[in-house]
C-alpha atoms as a PDB file:
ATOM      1  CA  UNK A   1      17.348  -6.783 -24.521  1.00  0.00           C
ATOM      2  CA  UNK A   2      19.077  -5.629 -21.060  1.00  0.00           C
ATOM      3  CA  UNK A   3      20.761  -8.681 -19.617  1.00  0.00           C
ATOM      4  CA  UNK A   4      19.101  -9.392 -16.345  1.00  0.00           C
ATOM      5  CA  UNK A   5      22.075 -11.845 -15.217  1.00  0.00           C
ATOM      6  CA  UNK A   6      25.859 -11.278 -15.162  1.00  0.00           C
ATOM      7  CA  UNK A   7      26.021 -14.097 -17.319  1.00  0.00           C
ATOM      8  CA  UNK A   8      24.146 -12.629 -19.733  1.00  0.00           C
ATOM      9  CA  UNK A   9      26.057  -9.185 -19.310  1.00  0.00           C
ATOM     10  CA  UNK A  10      29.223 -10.794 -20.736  1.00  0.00           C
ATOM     11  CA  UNK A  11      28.201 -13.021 -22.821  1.00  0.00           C
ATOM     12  CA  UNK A  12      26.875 -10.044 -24.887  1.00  0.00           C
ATOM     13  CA  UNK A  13      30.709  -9.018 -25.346  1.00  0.00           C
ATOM     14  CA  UNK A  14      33.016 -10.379 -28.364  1.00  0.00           C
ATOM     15  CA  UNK A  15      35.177 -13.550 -26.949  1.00  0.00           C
ATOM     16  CA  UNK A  16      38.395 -12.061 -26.146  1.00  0.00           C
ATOM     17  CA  UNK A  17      36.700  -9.615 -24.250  1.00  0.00           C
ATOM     18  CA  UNK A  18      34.222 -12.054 -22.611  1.00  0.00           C
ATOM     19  CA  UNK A  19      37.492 -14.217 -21.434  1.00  0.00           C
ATOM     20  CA  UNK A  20      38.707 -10.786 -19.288  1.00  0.00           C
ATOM     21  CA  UNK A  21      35.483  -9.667 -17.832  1.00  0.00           C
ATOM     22  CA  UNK A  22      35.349 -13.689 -16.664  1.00  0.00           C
ATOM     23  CA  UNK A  23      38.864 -13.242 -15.462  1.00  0.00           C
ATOM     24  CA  UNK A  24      37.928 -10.200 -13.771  1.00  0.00           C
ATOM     25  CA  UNK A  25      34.818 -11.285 -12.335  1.00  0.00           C
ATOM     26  CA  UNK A  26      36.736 -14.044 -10.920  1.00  0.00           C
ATOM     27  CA  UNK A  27      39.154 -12.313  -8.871  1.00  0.00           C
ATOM     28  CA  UNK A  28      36.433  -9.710  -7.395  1.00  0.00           C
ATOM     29  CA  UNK A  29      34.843 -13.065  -5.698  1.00  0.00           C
ATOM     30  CA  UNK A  30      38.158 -14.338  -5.046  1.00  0.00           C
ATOM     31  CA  UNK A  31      39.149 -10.700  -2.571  1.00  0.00           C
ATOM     32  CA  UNK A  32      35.915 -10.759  -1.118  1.00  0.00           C
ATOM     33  CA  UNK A  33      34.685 -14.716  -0.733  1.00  0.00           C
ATOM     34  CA  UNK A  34      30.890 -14.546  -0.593  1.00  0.00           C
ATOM     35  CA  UNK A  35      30.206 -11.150  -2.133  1.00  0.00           C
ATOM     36  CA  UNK A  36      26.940 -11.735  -4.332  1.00  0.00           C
ATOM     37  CA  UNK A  37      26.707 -10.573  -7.779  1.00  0.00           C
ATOM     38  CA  UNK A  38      23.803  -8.838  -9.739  1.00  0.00           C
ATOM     39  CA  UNK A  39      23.189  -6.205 -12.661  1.00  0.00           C
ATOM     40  CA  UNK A  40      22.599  -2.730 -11.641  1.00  0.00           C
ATOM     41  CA  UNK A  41      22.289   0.828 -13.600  1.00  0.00           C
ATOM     42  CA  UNK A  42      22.862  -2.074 -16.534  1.00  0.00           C
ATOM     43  CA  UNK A  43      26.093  -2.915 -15.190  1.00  0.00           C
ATOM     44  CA  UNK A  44      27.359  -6.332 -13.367  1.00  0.00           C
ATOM     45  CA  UNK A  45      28.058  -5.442  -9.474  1.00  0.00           C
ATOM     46  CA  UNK A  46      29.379  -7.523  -6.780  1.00  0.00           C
ATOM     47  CA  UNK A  47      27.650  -6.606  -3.502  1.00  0.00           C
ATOM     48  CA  UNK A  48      27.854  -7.321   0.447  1.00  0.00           C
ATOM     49  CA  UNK A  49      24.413  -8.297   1.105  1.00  0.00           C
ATOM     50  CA  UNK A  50      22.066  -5.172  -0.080  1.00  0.00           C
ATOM     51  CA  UNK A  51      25.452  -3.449  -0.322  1.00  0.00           C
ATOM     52  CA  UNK A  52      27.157  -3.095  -3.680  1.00  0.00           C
ATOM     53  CA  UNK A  53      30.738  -3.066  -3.378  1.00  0.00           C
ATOM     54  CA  UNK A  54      31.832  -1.988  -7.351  1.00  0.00           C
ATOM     55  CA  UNK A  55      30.035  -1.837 -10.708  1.00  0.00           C
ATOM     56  CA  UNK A  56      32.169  -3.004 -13.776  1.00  0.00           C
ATOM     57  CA  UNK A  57      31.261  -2.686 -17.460  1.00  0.00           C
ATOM     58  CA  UNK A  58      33.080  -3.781 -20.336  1.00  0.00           C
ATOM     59  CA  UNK A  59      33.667  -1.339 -23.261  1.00  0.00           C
ATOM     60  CA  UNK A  60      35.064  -1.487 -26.926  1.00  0.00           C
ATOM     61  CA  UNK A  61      38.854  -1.072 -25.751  1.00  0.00           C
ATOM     62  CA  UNK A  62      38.319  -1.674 -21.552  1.00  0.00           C
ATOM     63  CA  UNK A  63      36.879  -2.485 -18.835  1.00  0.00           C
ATOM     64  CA  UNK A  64      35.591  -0.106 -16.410  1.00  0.00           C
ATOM     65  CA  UNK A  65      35.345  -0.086 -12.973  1.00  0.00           C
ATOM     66  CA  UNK A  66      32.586   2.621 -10.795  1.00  0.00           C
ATOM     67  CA  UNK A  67      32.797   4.704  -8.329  1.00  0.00           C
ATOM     68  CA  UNK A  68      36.032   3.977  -6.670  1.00  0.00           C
ATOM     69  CA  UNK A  69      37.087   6.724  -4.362  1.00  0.00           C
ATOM     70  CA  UNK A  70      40.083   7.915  -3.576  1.00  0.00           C
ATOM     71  CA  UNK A  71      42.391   5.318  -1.860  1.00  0.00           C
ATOM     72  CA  UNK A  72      45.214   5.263   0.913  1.00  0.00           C
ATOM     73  CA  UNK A  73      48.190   5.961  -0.008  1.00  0.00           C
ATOM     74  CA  UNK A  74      50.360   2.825  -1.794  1.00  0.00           C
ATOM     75  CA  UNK A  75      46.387   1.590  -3.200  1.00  0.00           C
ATOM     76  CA  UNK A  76      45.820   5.006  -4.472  1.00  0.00           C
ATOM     77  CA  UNK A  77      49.676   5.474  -6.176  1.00  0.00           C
ATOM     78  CA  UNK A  78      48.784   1.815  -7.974  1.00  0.00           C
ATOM     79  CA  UNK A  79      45.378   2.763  -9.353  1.00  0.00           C
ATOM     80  CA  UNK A  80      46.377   6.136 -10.421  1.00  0.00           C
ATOM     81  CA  UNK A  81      47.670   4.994 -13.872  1.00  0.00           C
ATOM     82  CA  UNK A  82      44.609   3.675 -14.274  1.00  0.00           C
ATOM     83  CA  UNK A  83      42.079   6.761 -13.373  1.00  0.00           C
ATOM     84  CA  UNK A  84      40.438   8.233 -16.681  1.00  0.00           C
ATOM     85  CA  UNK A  85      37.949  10.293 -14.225  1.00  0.00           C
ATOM     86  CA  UNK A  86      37.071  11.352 -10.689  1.00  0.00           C
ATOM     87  CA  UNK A  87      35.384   7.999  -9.762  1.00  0.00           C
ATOM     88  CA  UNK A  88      36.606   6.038 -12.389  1.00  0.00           C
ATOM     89  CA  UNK A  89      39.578   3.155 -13.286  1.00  0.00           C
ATOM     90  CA  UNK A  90      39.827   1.594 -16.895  1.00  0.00           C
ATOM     91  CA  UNK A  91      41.819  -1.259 -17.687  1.00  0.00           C
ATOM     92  CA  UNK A  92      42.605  -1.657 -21.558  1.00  0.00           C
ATOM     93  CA  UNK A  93      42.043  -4.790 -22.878  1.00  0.00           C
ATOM     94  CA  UNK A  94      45.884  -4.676 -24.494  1.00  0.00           C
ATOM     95  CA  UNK A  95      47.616  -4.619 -21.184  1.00  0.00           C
ATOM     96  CA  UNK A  96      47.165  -7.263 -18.889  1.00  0.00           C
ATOM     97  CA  UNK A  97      44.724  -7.038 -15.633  1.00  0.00           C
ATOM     98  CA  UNK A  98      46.502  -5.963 -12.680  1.00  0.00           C
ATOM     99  CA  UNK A  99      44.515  -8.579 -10.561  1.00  0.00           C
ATOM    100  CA  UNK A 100      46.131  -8.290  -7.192  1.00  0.00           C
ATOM    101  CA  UNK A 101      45.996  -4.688  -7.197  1.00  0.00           C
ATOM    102  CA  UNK A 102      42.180  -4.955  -8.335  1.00  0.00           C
ATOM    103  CA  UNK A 103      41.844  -7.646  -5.442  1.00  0.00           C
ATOM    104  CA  UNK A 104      43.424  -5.252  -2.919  1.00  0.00           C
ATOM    105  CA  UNK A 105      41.123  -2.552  -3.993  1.00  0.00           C
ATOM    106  CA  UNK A 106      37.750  -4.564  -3.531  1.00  0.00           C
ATOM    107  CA  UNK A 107      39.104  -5.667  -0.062  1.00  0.00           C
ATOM    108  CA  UNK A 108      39.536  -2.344   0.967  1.00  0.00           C
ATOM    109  CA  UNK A 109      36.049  -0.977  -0.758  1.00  0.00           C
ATOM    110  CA  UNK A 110      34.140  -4.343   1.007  1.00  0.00           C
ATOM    111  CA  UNK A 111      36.149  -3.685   4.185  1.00  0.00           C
ATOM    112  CA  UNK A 112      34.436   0.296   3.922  1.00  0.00           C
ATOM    113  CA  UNK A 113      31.304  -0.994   2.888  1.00  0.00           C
ATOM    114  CA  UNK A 114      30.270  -3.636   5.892  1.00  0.00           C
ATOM    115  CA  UNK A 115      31.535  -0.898   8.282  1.00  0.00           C
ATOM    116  CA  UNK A 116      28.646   0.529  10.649  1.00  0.00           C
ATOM    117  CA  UNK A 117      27.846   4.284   9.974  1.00  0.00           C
ATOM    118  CA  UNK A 118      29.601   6.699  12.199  1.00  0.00           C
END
């Protein structure tokens, strides 16, 4: 059954790895204080109103997190480790969570997000 709550989402996961999706969950709402949070493409996603901000998904060995473009300079030199593909980061569960740099990456996705078109 697909979970149709992120609650649900990760408490389908094994409970090391349920302990660092909370963990990550956690500090996404913690950059961006009152992002909402809902399941999309199967995937937990913390949004800005009808605007998702980032998907995560937890795997067998990491968590992922989708799309993430590109960054400014510093961001982009601290997330490069971390890029397995064009749009995406993973984070193996045997290292520990860069958090702030996670944080400063939502901030700056939310910040692009609630901007007006141009």
């Amino acid at each position: 059954m697909k979970p149709a709550t992120v609650d649900e989402y990760i408490a389908g996961f094994p409970p090391d790895a349920q302990a660092r999706l909370q963990e990550l969950r956690a500090a996404l709402h913690a950059a961006v204080p009152g992002m909402g949070e809902g399941i999309r493409y199967d995937m937990p996603i913390v949004a800005l109103g009808d605007e998702y901000v980032i998907h995560f998904a937890g795997w067998k060995h990491h968590i992922g997190l989708y799309p993430v473009p590109v960054m400014e300079d510093e961001l982009e030199e601290g997330l490069a480790p971390y890029r397995s593909a064009k749009d995406t980061l993973k984070f193996p569960y045997s290292k520990p969570q860069p958090l702030e740099l996670i944080g400063q990456l939502v901030a700056a996705l939310a910040a692009e997000r609630s901007q007006p078109p141009t």
